[in-house]
N, C-alpha and C. Protein backbone atom coordinates (compact mmCIF):
# COMPACT_ATOMS: atom_id res chain seq x y z
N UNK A 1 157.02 104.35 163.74
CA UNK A 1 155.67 104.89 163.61
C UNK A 1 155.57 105.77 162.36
N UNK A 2 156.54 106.85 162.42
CA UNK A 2 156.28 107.51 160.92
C UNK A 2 156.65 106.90 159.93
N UNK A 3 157.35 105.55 159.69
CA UNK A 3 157.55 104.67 158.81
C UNK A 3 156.56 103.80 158.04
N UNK A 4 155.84 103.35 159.16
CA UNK A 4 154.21 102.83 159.09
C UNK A 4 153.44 103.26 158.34
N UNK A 5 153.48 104.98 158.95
CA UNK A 5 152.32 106.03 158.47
C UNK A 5 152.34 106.70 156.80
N UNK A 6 154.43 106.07 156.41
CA UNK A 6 154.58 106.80 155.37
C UNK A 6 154.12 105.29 154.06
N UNK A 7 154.31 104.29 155.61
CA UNK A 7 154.32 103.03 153.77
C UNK A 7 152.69 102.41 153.65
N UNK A 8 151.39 103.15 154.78
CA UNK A 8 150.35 103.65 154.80
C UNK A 8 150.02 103.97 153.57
N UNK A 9 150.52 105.48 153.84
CA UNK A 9 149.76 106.40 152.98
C UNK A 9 150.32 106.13 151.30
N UNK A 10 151.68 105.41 150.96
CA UNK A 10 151.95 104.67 149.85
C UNK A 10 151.11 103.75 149.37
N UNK A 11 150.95 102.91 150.17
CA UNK A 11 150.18 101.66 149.88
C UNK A 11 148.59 102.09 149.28
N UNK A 12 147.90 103.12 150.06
CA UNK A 12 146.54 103.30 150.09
C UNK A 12 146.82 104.86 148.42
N UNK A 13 147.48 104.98 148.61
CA UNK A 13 147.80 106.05 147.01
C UNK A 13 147.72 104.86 146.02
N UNK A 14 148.88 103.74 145.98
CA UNK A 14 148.72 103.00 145.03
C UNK A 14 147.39 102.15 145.02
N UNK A 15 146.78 102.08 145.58
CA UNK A 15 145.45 101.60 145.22
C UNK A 15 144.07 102.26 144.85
N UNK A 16 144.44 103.52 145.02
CA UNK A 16 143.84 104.12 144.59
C UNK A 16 143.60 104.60 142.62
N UNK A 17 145.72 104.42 142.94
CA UNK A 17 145.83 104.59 140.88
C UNK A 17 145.45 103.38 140.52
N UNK A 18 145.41 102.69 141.26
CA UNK A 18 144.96 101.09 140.58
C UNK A 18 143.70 100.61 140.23
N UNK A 19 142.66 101.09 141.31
CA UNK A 19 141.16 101.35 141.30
C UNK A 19 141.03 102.69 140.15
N UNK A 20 141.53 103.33 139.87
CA UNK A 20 141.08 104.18 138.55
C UNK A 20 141.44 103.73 137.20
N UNK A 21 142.59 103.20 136.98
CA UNK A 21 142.70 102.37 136.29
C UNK A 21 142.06 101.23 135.65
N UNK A 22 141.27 100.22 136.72
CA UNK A 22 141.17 99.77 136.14
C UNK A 22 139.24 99.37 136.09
N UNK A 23 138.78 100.71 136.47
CA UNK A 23 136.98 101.11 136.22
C UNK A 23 137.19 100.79 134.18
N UNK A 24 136.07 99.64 134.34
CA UNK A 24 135.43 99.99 133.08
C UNK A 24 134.80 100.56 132.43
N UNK A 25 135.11 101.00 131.03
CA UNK A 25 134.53 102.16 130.42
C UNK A 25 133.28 101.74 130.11
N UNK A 26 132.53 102.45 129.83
CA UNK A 26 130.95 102.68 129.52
C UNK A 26 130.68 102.06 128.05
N UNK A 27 131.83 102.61 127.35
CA UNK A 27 131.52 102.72 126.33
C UNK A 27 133.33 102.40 124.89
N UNK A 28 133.17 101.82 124.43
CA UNK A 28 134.54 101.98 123.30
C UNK A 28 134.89 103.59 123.08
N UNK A 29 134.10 104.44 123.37
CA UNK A 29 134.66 105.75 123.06
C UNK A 29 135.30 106.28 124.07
N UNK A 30 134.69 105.97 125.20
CA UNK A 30 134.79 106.14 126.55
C UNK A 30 136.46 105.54 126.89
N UNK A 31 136.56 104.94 126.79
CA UNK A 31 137.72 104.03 126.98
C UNK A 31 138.85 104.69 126.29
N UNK A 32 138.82 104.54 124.61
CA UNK A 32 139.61 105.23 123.94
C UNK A 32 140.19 107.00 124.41
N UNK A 33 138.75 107.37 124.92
CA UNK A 33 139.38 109.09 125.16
C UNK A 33 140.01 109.00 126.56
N UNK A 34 140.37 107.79 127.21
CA UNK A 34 141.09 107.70 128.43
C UNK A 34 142.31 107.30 128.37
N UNK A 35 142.64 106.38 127.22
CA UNK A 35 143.41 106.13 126.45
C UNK A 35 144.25 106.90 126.15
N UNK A 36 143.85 108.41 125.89
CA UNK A 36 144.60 109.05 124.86
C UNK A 36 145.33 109.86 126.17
N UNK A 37 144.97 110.12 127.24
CA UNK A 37 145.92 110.31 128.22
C UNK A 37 146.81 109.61 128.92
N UNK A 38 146.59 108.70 128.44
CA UNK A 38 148.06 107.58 129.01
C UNK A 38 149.31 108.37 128.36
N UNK A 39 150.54 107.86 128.98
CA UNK A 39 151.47 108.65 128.27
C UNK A 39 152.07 107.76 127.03
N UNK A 40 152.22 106.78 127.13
CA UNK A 40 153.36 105.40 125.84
C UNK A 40 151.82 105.09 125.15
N UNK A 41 152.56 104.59 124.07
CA UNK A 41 151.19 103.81 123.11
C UNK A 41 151.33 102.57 123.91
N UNK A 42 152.41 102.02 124.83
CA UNK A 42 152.16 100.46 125.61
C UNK A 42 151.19 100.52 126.55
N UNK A 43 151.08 101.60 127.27
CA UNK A 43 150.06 101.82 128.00
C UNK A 43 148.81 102.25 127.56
N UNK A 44 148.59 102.39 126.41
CA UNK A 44 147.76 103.05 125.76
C UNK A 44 147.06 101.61 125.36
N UNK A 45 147.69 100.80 124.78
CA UNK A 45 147.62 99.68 124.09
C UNK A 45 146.81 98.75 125.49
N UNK A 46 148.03 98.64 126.09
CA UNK A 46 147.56 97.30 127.62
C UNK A 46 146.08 97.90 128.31
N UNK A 47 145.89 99.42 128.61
CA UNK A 47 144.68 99.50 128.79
C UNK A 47 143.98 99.54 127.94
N UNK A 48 143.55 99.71 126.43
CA UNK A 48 142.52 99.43 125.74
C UNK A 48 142.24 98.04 125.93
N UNK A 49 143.35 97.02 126.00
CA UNK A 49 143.44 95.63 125.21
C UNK A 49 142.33 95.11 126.70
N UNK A 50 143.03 95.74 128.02
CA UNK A 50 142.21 95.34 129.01
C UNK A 50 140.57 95.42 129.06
N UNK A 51 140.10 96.92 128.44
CA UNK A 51 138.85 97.48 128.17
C UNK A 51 138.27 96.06 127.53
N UNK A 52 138.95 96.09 126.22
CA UNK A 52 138.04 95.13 125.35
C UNK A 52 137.84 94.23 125.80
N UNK A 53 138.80 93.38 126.79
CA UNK A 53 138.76 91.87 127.52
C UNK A 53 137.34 92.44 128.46
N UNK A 54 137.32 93.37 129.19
CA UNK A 54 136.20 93.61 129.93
C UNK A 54 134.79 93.48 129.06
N UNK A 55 135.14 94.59 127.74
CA UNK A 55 133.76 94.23 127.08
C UNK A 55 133.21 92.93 126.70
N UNK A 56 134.46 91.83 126.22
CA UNK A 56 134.10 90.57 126.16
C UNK A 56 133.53 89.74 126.92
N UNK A 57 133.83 90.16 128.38
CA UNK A 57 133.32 89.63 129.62
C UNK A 57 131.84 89.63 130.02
N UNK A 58 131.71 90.87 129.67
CA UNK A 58 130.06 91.35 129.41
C UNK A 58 129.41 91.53 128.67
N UNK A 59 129.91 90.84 127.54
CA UNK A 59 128.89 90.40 126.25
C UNK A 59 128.61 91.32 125.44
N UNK A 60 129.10 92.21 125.92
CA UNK A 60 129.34 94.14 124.64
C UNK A 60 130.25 93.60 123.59
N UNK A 61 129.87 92.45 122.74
CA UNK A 61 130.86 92.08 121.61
C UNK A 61 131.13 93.13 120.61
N UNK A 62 130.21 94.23 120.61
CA UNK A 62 130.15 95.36 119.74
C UNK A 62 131.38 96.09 120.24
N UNK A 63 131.00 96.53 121.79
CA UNK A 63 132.30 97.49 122.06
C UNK A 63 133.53 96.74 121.73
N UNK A 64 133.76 95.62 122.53
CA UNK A 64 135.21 94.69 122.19
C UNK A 64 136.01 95.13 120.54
N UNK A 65 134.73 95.32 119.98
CA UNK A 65 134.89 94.63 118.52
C UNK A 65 135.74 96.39 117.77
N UNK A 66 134.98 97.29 118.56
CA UNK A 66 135.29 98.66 118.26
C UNK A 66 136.78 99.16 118.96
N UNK A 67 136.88 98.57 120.18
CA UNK A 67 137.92 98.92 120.97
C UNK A 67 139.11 98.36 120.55
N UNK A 68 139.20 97.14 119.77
CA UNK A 68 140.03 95.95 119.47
C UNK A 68 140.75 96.57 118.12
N UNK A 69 139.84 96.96 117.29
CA UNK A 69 139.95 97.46 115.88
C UNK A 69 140.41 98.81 116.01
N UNK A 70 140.22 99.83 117.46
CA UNK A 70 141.22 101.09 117.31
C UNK A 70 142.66 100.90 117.87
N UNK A 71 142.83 99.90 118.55
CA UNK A 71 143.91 99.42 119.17
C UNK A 71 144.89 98.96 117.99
N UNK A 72 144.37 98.18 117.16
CA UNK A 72 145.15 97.88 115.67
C UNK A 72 145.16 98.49 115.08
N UNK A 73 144.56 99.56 114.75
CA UNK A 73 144.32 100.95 113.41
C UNK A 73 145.25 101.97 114.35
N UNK A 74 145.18 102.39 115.37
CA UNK A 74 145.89 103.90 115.81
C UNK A 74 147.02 103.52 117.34
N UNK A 75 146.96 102.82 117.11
CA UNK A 75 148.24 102.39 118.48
C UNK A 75 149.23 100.95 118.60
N UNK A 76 148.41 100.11 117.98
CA UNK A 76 149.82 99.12 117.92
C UNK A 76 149.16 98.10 116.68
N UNK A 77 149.29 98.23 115.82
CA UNK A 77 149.15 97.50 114.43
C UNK A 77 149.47 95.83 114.75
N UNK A 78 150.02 95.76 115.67
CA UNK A 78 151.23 94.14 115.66
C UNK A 78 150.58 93.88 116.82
N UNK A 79 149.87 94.29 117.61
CA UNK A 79 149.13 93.65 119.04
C UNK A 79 148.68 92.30 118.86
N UNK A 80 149.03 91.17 119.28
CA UNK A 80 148.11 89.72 119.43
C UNK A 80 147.36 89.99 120.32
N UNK A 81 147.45 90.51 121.27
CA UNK A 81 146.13 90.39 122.40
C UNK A 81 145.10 90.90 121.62
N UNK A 82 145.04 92.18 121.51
CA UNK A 82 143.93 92.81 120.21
C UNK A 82 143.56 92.45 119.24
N UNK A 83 144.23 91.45 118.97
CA UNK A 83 144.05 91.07 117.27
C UNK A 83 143.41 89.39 117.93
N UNK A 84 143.52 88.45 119.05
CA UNK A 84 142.90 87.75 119.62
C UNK A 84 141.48 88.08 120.13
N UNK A 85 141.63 89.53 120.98
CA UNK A 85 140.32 89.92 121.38
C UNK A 85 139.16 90.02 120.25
N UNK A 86 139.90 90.49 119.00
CA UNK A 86 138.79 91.09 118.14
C UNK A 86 138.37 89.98 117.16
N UNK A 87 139.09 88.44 117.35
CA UNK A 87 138.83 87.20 116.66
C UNK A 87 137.85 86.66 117.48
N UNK A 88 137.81 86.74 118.62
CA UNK A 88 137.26 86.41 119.77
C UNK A 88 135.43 86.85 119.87
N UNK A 89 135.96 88.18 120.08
CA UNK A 89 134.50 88.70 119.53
C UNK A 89 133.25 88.99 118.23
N UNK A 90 134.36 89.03 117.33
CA UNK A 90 133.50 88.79 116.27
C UNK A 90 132.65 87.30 116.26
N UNK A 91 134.00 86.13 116.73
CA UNK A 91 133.02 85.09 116.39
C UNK A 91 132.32 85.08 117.63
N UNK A 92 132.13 85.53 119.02
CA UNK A 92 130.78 85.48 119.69
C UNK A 92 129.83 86.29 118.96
N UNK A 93 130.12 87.15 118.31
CA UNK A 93 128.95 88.17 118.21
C UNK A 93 128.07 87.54 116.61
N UNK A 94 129.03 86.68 115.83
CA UNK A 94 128.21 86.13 114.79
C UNK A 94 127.43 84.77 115.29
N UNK A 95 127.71 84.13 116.48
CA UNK A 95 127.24 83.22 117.15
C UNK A 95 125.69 83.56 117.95
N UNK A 96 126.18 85.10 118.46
CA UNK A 96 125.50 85.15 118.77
C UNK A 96 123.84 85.28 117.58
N UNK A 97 123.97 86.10 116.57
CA UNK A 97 123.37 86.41 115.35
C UNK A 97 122.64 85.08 114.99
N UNK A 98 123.60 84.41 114.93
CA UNK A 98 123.10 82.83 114.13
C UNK A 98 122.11 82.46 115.66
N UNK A 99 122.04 82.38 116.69
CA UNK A 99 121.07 82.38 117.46
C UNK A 99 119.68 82.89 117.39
N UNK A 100 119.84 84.59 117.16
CA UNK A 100 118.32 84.95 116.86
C UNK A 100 117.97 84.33 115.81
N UNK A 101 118.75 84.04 114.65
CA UNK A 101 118.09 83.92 113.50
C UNK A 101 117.82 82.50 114.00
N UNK A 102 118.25 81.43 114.37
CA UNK A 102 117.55 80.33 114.31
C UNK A 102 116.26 80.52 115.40
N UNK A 103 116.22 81.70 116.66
CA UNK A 103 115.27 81.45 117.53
C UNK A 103 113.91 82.26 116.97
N UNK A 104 114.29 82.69 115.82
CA UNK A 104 113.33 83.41 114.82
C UNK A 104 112.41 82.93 113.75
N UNK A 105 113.52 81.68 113.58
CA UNK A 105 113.16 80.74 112.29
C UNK A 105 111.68 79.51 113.31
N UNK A 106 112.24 79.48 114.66
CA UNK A 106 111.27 78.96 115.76
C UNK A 106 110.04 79.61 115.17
N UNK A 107 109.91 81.15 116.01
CA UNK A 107 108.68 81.33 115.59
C UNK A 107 108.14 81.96 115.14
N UNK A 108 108.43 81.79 113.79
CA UNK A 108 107.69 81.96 112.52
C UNK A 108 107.05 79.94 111.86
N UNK A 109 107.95 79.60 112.43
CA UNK A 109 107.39 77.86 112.22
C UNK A 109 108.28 77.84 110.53
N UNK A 110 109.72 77.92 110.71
CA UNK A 110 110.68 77.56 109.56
C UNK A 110 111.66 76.57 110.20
């Protein structure tokens, strides 16, 4: 019984660091200043790299694009995930661009 109660209250702790972990940030700044309390730049790194995959997910190609580019400038220069994420997003976000402009060129009648 107190064995139960102790691998309980383990189990429901670790899900708890896990559920804080892994809330998405609001914002690329947001993220980064959460960042900076991790303790290793690997952890520092794996949760930004995660952030940006989130921003990609939700079409914040801007944040991705900001989060991706501090991850390579101030914590791991050599990251492929980051350096994928931020290839990733740029070309949605110029895709996306080339969209208005053609749904623009609509109507104006070009």
């Amino acid at each position: 019984m107190k064995n139960g109660l102790l691998l309980a209250a383990v189990a429901i702790a670790g899900l708890v660091v896990l559920a804080g972990c892994s809330k998405q940030a609001t914002s690329s700044s947001e993220a980064i200043q959460h960042a900076k309390t991790l303790k290793t730049p690997e952890q520092q790194a794996d949760y930004l790299v995660s952030q940006a995959q989130a921003f990609v997910n939700s079409e914040d190609h801007q944040e991705a694009i900001k989060t991706a580019q501090y991850v390579l400038s101030s914590v791991d220069a050599h990251s492929h995930a980051a350096t994928d994420l931020l290839e990733e997003a740029k070309a949605k976000l110029a895709a996306d661009a080339q969209a208005v402009i053609g749904d623009t060129k609509k109507l104006v009648g070009l």
